[in-house]
N, C-alpha and C. Protein backbone atom coordinates (compact mmCIF):
# COMPACT_ATOMS: atom_id res chain seq x y z
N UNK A 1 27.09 3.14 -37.32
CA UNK A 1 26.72 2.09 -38.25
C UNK A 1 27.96 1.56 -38.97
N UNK A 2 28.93 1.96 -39.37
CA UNK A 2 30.16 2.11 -39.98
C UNK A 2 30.97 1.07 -39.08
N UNK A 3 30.92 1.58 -37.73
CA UNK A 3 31.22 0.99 -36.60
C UNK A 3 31.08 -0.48 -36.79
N UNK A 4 29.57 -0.55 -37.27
CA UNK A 4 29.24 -2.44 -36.72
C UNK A 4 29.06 -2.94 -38.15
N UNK A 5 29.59 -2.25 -39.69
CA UNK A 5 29.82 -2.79 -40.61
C UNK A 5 31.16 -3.66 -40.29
N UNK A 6 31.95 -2.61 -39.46
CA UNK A 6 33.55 -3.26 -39.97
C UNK A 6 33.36 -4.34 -38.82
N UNK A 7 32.86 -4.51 -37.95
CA UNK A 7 32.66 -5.76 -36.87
C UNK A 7 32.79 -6.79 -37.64
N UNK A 8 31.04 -6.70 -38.65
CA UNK A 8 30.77 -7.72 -39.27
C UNK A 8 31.91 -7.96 -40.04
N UNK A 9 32.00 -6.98 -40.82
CA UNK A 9 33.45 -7.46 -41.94
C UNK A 9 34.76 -8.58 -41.32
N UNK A 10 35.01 -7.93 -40.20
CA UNK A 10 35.89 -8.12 -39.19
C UNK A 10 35.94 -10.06 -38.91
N UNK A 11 34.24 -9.93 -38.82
CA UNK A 11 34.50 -11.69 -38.17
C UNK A 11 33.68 -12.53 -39.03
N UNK A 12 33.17 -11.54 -40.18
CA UNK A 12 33.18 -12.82 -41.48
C UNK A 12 34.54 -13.38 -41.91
N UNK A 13 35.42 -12.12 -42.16
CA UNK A 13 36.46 -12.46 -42.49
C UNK A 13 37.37 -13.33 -41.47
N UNK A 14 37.17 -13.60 -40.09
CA UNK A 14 37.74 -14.56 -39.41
C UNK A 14 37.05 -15.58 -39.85
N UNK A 15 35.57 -15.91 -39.82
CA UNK A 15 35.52 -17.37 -39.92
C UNK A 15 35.66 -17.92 -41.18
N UNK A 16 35.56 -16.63 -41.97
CA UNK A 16 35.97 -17.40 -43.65
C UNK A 16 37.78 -18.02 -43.72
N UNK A 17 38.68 -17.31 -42.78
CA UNK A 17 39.48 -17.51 -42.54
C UNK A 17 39.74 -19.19 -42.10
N UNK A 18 38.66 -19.35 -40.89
CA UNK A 18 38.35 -20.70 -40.19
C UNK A 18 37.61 -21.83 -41.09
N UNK A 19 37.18 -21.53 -42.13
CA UNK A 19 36.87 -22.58 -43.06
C UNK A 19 37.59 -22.69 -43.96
N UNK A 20 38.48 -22.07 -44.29
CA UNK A 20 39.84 -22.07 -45.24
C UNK A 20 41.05 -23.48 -44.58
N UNK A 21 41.12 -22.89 -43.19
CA UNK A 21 41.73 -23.74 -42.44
C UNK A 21 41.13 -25.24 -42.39
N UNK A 22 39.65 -25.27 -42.08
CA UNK A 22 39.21 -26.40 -41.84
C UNK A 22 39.23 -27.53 -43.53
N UNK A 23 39.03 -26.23 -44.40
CA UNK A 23 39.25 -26.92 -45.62
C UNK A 23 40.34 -27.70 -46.28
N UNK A 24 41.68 -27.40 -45.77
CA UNK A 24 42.75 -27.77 -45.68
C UNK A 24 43.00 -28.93 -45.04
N UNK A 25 42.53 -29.16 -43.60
CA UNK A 25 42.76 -29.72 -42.77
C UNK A 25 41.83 -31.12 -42.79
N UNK A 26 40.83 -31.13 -42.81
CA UNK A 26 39.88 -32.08 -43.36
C UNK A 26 38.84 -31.99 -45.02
N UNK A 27 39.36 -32.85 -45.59
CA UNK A 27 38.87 -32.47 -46.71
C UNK A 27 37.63 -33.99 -46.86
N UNK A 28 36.65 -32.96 -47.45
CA UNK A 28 35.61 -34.26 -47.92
C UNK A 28 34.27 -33.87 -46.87
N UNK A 29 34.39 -32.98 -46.44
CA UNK A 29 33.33 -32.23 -45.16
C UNK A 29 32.87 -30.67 -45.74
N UNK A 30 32.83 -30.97 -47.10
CA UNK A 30 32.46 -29.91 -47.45
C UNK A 30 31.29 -28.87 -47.02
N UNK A 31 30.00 -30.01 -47.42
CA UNK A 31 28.26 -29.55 -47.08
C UNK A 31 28.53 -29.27 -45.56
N UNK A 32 29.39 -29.77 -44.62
CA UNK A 32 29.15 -29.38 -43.23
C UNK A 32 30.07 -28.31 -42.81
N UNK A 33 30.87 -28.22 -43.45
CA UNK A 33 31.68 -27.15 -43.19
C UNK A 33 31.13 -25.45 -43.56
N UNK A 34 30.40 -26.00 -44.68
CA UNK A 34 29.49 -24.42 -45.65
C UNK A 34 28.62 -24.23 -44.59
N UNK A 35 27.77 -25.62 -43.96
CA UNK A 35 26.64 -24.77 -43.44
C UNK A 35 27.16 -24.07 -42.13
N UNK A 36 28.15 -24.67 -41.41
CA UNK A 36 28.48 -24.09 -40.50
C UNK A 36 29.27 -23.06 -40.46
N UNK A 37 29.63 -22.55 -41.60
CA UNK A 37 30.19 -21.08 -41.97
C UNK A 37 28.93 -20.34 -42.21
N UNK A 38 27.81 -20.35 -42.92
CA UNK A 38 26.85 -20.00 -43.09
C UNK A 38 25.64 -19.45 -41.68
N UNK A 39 25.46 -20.89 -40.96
CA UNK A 39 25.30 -20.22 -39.80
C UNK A 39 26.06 -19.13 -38.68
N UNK A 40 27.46 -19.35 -38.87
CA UNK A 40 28.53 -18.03 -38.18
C UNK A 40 28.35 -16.81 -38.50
N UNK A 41 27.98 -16.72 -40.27
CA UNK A 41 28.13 -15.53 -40.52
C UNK A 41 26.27 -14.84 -40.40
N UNK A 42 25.64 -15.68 -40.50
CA UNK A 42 24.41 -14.87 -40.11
C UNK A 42 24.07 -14.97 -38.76
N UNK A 43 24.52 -15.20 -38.01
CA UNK A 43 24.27 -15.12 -36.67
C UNK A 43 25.24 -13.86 -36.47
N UNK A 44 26.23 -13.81 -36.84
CA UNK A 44 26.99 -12.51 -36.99
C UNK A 44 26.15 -11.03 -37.06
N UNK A 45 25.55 -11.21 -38.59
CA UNK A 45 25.00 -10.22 -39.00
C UNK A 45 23.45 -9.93 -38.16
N UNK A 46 23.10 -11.63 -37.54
CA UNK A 46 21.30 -10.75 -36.75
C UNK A 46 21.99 -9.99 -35.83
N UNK A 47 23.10 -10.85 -35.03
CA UNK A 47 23.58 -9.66 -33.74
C UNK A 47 23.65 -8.20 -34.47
N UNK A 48 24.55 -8.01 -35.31
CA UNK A 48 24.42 -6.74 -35.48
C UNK A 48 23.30 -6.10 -35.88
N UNK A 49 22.28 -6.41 -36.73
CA UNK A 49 20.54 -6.15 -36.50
C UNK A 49 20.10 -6.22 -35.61
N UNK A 50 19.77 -6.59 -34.56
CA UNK A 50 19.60 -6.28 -33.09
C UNK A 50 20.70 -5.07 -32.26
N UNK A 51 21.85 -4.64 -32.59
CA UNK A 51 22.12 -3.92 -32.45
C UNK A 51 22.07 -2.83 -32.64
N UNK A 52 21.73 -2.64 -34.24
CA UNK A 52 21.12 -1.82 -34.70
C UNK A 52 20.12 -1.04 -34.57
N UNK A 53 19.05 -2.23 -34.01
CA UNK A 53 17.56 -1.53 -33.92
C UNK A 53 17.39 -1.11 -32.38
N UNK A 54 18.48 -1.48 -31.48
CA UNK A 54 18.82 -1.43 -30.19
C UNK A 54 19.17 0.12 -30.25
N UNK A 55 19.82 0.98 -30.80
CA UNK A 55 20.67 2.31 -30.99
C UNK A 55 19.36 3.29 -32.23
N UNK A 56 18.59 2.24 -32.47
CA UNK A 56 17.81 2.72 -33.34
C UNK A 56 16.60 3.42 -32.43
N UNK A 57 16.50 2.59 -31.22
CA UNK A 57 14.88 2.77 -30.85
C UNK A 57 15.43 2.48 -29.25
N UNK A 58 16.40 3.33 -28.91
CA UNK A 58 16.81 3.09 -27.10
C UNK A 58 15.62 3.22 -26.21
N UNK A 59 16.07 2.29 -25.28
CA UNK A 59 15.00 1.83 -24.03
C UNK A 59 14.86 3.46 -23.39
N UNK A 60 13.82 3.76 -22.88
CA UNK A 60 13.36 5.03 -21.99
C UNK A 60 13.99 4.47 -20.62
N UNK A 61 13.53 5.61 -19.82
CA UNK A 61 14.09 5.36 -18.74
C UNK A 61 13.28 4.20 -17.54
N UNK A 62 11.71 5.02 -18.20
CA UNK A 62 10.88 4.26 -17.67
C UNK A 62 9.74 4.21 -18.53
N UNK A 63 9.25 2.66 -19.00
CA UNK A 63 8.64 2.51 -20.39
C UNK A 63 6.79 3.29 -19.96
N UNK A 64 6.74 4.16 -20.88
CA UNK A 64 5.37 4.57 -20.82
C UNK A 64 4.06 3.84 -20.72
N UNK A 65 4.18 2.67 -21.09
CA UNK A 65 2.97 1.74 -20.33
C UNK A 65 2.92 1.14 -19.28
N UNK A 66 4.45 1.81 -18.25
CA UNK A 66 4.51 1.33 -16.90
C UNK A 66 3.85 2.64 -16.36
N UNK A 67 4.23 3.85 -16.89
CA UNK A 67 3.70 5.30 -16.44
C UNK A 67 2.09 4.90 -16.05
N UNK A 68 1.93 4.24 -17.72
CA UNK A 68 0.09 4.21 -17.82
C UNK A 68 -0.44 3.70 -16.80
N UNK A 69 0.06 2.69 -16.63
CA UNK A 69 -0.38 1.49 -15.40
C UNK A 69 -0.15 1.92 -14.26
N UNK A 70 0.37 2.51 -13.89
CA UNK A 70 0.30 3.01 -12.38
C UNK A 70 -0.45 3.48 -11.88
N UNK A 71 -0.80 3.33 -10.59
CA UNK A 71 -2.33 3.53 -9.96
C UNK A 71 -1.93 4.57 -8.98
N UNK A 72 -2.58 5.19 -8.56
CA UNK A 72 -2.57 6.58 -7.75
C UNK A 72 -2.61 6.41 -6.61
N UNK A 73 -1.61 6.58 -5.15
CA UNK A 73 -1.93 6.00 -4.51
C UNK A 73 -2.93 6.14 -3.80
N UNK A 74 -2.95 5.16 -3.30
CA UNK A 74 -4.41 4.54 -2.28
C UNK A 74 -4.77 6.08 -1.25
N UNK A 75 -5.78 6.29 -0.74
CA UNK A 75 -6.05 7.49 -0.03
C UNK A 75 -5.57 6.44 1.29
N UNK A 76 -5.15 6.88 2.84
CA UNK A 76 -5.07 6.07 4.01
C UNK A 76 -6.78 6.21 4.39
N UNK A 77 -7.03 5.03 4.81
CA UNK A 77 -8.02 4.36 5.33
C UNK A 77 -8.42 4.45 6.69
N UNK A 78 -9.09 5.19 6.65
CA UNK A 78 -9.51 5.48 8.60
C UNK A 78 -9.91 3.91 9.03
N UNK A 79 -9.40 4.25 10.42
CA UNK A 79 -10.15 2.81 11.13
C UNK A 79 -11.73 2.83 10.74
N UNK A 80 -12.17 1.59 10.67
CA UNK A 80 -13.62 1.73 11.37
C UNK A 80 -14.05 1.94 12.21
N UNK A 81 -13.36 1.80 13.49
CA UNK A 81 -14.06 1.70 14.78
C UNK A 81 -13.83 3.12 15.31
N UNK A 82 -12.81 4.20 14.60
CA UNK A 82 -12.65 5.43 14.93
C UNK A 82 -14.37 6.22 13.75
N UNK A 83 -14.22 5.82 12.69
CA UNK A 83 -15.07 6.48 12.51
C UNK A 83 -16.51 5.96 12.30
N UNK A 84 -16.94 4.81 13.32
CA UNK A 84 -17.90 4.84 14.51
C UNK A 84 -17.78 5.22 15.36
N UNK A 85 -17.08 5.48 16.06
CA UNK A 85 -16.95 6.36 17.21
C UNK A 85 -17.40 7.92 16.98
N UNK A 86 -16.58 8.51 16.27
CA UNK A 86 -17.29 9.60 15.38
C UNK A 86 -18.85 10.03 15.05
N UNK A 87 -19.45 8.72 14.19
CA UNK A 87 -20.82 8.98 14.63
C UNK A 87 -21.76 9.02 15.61
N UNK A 88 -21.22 7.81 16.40
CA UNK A 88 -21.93 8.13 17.93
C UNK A 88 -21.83 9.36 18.49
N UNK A 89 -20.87 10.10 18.28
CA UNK A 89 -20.43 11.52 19.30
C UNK A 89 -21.65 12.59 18.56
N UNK A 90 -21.67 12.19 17.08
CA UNK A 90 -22.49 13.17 16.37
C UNK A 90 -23.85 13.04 16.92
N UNK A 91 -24.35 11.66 16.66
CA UNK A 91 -25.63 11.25 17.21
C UNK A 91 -25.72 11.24 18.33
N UNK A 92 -25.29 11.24 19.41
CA UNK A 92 -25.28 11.65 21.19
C UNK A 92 -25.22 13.46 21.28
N UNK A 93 -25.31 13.96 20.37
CA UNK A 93 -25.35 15.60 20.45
C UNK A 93 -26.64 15.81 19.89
N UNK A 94 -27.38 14.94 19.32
CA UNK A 94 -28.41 14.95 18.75
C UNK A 94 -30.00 14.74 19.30
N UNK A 95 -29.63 13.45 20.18
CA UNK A 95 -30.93 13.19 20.65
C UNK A 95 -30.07 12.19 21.96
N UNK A 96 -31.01 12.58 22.97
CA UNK A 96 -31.02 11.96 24.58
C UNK A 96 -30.95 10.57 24.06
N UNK A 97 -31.98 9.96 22.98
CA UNK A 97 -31.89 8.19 22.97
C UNK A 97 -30.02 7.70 22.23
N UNK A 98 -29.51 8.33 21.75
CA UNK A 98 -28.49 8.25 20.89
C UNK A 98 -27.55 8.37 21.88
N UNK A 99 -27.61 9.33 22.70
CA UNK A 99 -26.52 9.88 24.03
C UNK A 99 -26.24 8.11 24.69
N UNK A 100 -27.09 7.48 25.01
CA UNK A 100 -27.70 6.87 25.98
C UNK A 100 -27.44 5.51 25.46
N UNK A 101 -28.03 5.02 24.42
CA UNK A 101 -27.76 3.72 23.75
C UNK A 101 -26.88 3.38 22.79
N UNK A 102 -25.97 4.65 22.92
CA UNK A 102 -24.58 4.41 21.85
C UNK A 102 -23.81 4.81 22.03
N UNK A 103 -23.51 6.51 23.34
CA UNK A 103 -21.85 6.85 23.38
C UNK A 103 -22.20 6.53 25.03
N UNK A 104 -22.93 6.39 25.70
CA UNK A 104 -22.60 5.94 27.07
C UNK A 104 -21.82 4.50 27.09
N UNK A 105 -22.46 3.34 26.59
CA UNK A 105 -21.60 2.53 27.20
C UNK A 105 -19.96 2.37 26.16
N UNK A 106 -19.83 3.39 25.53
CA UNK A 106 -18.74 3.64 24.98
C UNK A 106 -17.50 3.91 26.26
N UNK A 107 -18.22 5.26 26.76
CA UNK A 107 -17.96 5.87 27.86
C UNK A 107 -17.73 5.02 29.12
N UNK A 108 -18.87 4.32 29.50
CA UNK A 108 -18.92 3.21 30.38
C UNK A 108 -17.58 2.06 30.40
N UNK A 109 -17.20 1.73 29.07
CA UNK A 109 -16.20 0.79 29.16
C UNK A 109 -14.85 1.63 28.93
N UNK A 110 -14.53 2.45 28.69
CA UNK A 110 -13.43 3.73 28.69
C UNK A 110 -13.21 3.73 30.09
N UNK A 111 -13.99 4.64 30.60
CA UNK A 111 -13.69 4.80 32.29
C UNK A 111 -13.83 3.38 33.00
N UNK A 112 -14.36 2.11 32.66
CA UNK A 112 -14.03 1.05 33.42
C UNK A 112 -12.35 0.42 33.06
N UNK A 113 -12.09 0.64 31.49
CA UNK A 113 -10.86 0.38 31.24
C UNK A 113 -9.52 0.92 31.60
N UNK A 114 -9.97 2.45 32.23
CA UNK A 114 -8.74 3.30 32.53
C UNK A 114 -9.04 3.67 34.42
N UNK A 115 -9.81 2.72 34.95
CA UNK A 115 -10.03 2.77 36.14
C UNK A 115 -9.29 1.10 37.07
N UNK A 116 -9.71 0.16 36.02
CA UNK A 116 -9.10 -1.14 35.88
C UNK A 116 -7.36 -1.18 35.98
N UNK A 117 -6.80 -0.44 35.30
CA UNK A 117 -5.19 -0.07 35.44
C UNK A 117 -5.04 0.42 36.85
N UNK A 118 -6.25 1.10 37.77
CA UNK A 118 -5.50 1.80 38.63
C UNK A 118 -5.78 0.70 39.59
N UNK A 119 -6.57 -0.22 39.23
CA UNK A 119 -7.28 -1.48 40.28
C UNK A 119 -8.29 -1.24 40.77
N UNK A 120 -8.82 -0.63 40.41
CA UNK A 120 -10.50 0.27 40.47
C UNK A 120 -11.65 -0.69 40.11
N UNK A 121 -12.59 -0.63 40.53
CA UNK A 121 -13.90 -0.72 39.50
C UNK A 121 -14.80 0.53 39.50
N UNK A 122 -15.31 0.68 38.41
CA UNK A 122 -16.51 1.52 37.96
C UNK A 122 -17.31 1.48 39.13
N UNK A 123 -18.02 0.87 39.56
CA UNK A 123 -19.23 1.38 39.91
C UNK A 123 -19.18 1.43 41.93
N UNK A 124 -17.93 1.41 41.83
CA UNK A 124 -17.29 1.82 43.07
C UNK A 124 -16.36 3.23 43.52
N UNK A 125 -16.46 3.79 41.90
CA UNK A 125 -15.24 4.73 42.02
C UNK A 125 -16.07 5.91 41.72
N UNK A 126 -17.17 6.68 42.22
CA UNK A 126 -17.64 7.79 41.82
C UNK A 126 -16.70 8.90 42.10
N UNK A 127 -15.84 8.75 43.54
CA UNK A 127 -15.02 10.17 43.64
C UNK A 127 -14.05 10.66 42.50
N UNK A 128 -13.46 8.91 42.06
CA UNK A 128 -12.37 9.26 41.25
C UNK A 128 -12.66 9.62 39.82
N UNK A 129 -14.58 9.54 39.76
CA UNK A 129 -14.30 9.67 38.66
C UNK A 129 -14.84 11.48 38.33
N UNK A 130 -15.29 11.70 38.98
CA UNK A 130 -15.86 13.10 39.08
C UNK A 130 -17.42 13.31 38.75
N UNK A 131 -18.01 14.25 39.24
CA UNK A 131 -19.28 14.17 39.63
C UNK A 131 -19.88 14.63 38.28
N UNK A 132 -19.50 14.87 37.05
CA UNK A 132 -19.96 15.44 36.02
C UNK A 132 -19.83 14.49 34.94
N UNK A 133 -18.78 13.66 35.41
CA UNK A 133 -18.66 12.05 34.38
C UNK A 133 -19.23 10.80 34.97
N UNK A 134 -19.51 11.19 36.18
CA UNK A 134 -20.44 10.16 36.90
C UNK A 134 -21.31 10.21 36.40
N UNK A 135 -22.32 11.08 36.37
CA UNK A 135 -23.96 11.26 36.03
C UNK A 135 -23.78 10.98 34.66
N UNK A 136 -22.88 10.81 33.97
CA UNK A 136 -22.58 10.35 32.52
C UNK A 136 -22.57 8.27 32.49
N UNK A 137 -21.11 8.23 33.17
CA UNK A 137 -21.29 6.87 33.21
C UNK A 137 -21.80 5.76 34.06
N UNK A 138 -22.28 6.53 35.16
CA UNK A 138 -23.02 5.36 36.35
C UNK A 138 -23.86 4.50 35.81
N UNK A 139 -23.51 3.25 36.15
CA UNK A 139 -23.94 2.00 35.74
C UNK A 139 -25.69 2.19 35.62
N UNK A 140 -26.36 2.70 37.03
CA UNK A 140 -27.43 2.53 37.14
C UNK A 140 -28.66 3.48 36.21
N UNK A 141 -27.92 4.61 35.43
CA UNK A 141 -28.62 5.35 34.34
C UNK A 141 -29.32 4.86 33.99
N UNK A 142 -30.86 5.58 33.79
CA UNK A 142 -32.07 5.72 33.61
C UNK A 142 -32.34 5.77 32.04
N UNK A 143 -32.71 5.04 31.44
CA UNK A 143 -33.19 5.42 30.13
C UNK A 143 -34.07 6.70 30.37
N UNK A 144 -33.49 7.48 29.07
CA UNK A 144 -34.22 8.68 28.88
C UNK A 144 -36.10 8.38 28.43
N UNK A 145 -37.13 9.24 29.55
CA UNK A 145 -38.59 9.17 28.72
C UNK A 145 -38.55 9.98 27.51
N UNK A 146 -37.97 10.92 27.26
CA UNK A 146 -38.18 11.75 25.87
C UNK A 146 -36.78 11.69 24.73
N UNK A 147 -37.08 10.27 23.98
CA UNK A 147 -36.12 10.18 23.10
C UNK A 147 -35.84 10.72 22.62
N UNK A 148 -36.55 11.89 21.92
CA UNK A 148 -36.34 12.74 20.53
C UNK A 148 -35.78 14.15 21.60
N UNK A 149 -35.21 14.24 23.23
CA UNK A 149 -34.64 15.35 23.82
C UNK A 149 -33.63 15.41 23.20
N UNK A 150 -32.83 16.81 23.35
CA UNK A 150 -31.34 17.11 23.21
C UNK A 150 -30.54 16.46 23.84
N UNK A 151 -29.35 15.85 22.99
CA UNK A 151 -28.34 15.09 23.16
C UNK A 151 -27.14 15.86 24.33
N UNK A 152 -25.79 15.28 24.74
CA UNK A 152 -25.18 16.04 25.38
C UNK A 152 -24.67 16.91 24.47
N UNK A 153 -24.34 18.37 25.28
CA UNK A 153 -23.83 19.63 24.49
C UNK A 153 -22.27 19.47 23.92
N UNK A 154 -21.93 19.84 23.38
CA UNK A 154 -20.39 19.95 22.89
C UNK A 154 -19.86 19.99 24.10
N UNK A 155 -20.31 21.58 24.97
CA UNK A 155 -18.76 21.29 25.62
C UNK A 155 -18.75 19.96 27.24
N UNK A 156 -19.91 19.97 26.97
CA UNK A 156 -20.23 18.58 28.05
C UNK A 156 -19.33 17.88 27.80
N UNK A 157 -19.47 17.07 26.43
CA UNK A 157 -18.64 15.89 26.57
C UNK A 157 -17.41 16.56 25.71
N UNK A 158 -17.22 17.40 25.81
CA UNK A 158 -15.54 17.93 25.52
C UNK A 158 -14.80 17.57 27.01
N UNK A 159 -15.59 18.55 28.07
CA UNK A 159 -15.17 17.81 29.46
C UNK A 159 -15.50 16.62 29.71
N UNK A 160 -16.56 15.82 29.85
CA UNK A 160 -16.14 14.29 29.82
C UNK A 160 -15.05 13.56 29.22
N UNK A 161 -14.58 13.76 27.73
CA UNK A 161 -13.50 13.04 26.99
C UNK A 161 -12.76 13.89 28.39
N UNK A 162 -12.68 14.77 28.34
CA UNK A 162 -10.64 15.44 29.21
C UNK A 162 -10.98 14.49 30.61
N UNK A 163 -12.30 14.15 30.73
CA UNK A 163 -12.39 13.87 32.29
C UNK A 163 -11.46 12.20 32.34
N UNK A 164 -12.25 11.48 31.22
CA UNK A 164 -11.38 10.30 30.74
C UNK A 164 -10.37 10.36 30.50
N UNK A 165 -9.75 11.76 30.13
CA UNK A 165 -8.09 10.88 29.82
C UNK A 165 -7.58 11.56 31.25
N UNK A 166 -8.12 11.96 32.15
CA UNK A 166 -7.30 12.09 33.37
C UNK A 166 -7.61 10.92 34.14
N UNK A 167 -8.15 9.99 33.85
CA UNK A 167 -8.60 9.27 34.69
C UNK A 167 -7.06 7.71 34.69
């Protein structure tokens, strides 16, 4: 504080210095000469009040109503279409109508899509596709008569998915 007394002291006493001069030098400019010493020296002294309250009340590192405001981040967002897929697998373990009208032609366009790369079509390719994913995806499947039957077993279509990605 001592510090930014003698500042002030320092450059009142210059510009009182500078209106001494100007007083000399042009005379008869009195009222404009005062106010504009007047404004020097309090513009002087807010800087150093702002300096003051600057050393008085220092900035944080990071202001606590930025802390407040910050939002937590976001959880990651599953696809949708992965976790539909998901339920179909649940509901095709469940009941024969679910197997049938929701993870077959899942299945159906999987093995037509990874049969298509080899220049294949589906409903030409039973060898390649194997006789246990056939009766799964052959085009010509039968709607099930007993909807409310058991769906495929776990490890069924555990081997169907492996059967698809060899395909």
């Amino acid at each position: 504080m001592k510090r930014l007394f003698g500042a002030w002291v320092f450059f009142t006493c210059l510009a009182s210095v500078a209106l001494l001069f100007a007083r000399l030098l042009a005379r008869g400019w009195f009222t404009l000469e005062l106010d504009i010493y007047i404004l020097v020296v309090g513009g002087i002294a807010l800087l150093d009040v702002v300096v003051l309250a600057r050393e008085a009340y220092p900035r944080e590192d990071v202001p606590a109503i930025v802390v407040a405001l910050e939002r937590e981040p976001a959880e990651r967002q599953r696809l949708a279409e992965l976790e539909r897929l998901e339920r179909e697998l649940t509901m095709a373990t469940a009941t024969a109508f679910d197997l049938h009208a929701h993870l077959l032609p899942q299945l159906r366009e999987i093995a037509g899509m990874r049969l298509a790369v080899r220049g294949l079509r589906l409903d030409e390719s039973e060898e390649a596709v194997g006789e246990e994913l056939w009766e799964l995806v052959r085009p010509e499947r039968e709607t099930p008569t007993d909807r409310h039957a058991s769906g495929i077993a776990p490890d069924a279509l555990r081997r169907a998915v492996e059967g698809l990605e060899a395909l």
